[in-house]
N, C-alpha and C. Protein backbone atom coordinates (compact mmCIF):
# COMPACT_ATOMS: atom_id res chain seq x y z
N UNK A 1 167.13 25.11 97.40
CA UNK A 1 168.17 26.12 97.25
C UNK A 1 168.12 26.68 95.83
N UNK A 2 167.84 28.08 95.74
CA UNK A 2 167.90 28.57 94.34
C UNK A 2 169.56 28.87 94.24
N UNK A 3 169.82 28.45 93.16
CA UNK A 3 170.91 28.92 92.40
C UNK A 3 171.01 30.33 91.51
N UNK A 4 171.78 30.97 91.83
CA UNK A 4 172.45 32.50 90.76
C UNK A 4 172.22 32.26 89.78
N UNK A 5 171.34 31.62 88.29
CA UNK A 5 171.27 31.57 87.30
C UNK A 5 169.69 31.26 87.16
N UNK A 6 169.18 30.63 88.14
CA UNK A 6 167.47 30.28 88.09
C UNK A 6 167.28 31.94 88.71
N UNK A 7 167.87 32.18 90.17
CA UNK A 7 167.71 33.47 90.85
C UNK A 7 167.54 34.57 89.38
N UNK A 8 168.46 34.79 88.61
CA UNK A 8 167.84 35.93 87.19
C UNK A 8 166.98 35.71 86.54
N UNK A 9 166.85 34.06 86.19
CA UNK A 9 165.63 33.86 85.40
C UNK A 9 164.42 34.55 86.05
N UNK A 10 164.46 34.38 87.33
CA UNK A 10 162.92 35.15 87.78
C UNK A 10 163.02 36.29 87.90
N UNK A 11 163.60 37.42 87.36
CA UNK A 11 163.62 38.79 87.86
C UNK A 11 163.25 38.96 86.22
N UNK A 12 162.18 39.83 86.21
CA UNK A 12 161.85 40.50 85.13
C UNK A 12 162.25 41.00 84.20
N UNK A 13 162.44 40.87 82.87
CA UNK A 13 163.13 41.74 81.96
C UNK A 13 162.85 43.45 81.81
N UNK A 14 163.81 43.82 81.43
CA UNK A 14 163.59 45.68 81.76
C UNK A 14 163.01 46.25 80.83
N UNK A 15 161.85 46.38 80.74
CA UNK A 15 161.08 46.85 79.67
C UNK A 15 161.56 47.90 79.09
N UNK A 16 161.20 48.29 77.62
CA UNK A 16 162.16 49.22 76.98
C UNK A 16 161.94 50.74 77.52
N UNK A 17 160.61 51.13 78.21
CA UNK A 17 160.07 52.12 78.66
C UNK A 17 161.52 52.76 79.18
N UNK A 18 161.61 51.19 80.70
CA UNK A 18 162.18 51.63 81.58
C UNK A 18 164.13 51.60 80.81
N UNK A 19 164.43 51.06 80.25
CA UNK A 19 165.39 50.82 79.86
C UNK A 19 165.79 52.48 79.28
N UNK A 20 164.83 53.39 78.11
CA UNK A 20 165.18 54.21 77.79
C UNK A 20 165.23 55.43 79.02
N UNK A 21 164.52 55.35 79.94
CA UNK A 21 164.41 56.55 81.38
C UNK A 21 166.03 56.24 81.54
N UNK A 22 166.25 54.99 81.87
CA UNK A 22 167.15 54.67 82.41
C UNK A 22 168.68 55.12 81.94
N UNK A 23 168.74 54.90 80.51
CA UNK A 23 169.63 55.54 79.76
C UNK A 23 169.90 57.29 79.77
N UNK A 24 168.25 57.72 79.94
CA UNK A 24 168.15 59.29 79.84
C UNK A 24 168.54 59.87 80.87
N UNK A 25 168.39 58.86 82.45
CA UNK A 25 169.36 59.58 83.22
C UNK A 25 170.22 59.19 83.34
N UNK A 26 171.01 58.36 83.11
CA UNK A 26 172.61 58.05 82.94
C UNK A 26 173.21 59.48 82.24
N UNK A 27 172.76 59.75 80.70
CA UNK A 27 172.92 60.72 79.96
C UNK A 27 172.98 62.03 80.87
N UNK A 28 172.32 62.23 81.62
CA UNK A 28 172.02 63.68 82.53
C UNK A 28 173.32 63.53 83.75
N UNK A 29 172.92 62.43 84.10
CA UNK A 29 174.12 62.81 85.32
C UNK A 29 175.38 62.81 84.87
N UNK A 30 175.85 62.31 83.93
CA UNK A 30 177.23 62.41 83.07
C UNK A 30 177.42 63.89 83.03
N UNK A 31 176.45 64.71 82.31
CA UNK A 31 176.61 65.71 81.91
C UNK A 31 176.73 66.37 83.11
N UNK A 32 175.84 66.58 83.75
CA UNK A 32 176.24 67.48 85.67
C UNK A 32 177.72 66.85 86.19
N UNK A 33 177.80 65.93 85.95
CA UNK A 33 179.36 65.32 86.23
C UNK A 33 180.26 65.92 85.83
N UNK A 34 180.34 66.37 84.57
CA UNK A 34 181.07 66.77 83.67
C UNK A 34 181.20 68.49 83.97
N UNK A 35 180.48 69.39 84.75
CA UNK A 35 180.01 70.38 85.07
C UNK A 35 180.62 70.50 86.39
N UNK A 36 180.95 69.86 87.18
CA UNK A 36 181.13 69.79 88.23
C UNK A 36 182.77 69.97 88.56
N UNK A 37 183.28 71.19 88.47
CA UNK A 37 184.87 70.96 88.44
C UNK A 37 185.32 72.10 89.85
N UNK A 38 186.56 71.82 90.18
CA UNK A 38 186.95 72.69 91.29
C UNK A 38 186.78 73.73 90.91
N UNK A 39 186.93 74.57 89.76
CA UNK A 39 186.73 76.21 89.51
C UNK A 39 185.18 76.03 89.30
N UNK A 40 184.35 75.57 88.88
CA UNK A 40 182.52 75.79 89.20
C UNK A 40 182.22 75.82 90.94
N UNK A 41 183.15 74.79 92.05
CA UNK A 41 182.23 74.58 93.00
C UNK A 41 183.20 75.70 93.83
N UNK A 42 184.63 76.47 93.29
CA UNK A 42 185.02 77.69 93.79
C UNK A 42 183.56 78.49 93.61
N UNK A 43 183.49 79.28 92.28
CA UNK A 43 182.68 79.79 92.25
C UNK A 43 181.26 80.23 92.76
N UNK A 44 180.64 79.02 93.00
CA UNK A 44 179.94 78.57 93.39
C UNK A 44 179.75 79.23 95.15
N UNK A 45 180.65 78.59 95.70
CA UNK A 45 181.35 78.99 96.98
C UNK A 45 181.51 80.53 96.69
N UNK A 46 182.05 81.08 96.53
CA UNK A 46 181.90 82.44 96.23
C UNK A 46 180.67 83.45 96.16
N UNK A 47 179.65 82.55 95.32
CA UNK A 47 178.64 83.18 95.24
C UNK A 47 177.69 83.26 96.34
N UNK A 48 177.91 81.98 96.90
CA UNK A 48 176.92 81.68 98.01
C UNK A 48 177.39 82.58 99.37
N UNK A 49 178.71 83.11 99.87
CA UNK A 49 179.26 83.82 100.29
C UNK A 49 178.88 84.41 100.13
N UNK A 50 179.04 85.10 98.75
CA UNK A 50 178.26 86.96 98.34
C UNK A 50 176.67 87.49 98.81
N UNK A 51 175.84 86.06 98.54
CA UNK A 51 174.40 86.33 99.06
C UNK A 51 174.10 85.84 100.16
N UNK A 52 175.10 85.30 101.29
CA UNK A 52 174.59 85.76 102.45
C UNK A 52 175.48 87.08 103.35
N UNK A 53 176.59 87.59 102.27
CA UNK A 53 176.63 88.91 102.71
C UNK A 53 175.78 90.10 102.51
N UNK A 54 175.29 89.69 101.46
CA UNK A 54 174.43 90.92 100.76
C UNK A 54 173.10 90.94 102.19
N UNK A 55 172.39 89.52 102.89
CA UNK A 55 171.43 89.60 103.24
C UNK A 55 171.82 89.49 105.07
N UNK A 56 173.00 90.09 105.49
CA UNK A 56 173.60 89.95 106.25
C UNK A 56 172.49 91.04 107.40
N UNK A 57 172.11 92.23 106.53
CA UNK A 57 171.08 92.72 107.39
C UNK A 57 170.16 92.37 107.94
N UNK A 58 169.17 91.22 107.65
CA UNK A 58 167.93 90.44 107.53
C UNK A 58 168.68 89.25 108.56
N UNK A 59 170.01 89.45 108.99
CA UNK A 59 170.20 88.49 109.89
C UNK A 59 169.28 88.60 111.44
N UNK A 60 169.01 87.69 112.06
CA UNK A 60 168.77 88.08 113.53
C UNK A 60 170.09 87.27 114.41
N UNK A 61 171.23 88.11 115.38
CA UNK A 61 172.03 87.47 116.09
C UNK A 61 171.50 86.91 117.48
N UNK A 62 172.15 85.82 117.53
CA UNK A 62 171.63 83.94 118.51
C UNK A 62 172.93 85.06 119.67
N UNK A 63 172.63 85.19 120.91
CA UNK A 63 173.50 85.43 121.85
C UNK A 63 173.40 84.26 122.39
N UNK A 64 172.67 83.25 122.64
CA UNK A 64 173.25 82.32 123.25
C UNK A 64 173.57 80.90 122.87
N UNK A 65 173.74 81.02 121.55
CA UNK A 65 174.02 80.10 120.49
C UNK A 65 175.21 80.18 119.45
N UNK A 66 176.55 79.54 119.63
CA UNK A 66 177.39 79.63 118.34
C UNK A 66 176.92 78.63 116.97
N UNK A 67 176.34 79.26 115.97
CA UNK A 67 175.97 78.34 114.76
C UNK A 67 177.08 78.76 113.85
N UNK A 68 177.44 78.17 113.22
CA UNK A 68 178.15 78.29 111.94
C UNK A 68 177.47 77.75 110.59
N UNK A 69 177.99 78.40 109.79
CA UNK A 69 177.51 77.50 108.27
C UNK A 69 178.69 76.73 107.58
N UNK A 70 179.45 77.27 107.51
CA UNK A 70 180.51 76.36 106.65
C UNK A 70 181.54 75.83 107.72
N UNK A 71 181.46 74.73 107.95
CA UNK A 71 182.52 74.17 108.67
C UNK A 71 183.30 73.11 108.33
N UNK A 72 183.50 73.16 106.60
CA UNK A 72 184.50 72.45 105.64
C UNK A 72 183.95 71.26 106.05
N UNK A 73 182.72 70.40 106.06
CA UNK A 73 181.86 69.27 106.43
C UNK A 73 182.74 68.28 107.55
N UNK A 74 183.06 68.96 108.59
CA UNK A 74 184.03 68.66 109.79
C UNK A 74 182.18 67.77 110.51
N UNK A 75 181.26 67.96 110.54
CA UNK A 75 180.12 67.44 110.63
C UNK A 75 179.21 67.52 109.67
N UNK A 76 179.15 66.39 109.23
CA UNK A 76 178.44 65.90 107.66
C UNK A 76 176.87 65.19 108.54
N UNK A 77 176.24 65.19 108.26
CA UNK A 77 174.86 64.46 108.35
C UNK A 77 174.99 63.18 108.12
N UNK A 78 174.89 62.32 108.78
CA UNK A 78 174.64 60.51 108.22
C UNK A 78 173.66 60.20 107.58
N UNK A 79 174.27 59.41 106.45
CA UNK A 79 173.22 59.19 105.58
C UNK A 79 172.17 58.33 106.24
N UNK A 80 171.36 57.87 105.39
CA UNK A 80 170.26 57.51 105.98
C UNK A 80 170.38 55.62 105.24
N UNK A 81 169.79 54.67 106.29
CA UNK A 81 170.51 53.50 105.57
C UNK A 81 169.75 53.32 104.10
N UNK A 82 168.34 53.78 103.67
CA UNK A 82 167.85 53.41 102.30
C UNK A 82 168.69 54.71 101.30
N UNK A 83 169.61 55.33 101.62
CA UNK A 83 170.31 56.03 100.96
C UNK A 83 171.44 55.51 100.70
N UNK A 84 171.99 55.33 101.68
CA UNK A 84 173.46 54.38 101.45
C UNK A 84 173.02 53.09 100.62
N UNK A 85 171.60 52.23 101.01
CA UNK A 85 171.72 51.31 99.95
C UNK A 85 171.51 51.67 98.32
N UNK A 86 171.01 52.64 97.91
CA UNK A 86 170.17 53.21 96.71
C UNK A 86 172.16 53.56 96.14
N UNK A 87 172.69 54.50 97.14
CA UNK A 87 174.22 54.53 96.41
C UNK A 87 175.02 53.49 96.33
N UNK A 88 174.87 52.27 97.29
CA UNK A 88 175.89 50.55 96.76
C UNK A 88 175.19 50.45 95.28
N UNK A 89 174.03 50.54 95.66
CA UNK A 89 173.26 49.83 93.95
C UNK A 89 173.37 50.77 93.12
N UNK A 90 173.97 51.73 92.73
CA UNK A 90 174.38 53.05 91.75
C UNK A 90 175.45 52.24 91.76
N UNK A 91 176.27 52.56 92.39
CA UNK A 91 177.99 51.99 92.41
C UNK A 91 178.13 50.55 91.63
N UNK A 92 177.26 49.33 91.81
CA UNK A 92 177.34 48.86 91.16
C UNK A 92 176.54 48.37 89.90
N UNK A 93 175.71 49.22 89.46
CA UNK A 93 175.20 49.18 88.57
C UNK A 93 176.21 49.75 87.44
N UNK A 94 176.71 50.92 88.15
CA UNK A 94 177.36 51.61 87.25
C UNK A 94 179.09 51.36 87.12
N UNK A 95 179.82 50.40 88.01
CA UNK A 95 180.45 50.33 88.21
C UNK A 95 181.82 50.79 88.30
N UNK A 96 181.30 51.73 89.67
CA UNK A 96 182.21 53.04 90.33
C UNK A 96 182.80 52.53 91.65
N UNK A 97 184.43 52.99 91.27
CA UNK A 97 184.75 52.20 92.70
C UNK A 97 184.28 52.85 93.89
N UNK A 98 184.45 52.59 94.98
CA UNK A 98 183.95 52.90 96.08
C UNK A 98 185.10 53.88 96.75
């Protein structure tokens, strides 16, 4: 039976390479974090609105198909399970509640 304290001893130390990547994207996603506010993802929304009105001509209409695009994520895509695990191990690396 390994024990939680032999179990770290065998996991590799984080080489400084990886240690500084590691920091450099911490640093980056803070900053897009920080960028990320209800009046940017209005905007945002807005814009994306504007250019598919602008290209509204270049549409071709589905008669026997209702598609929508924005449906306030009332159907979201499931993640995928090596995604959901890659975000537990963000969450607690970084320690973000859930």
């Amino acid at each position: 039976m390994v024990f939680a304290d032999e179990k770290k001893k065998a996991i590799a130390e984080e080489s400084m390479r990886t240690r500084k990547a590691r920091e450099k994207m911490k640093k980056q996603l803070e900053c897009f974090e920080k960028n990320i506010t209800p009046q940017a993802l209005q905007k945002k929304t807005i814009e994306i609105q504007r250019w598919i009105s602008r290209h509204a001509l270049h549409r071709i209409i589905l008669k026997n198909k209702s598609i929508s695009m924005f449906d306030e994520n009332q159907n979201t895509a499931t993640l995928s399970r090596r995604v959901g695990q890659l975000t537990d191990q963000i969450k607690k690396e970084w320690d973000i509640p859930k």
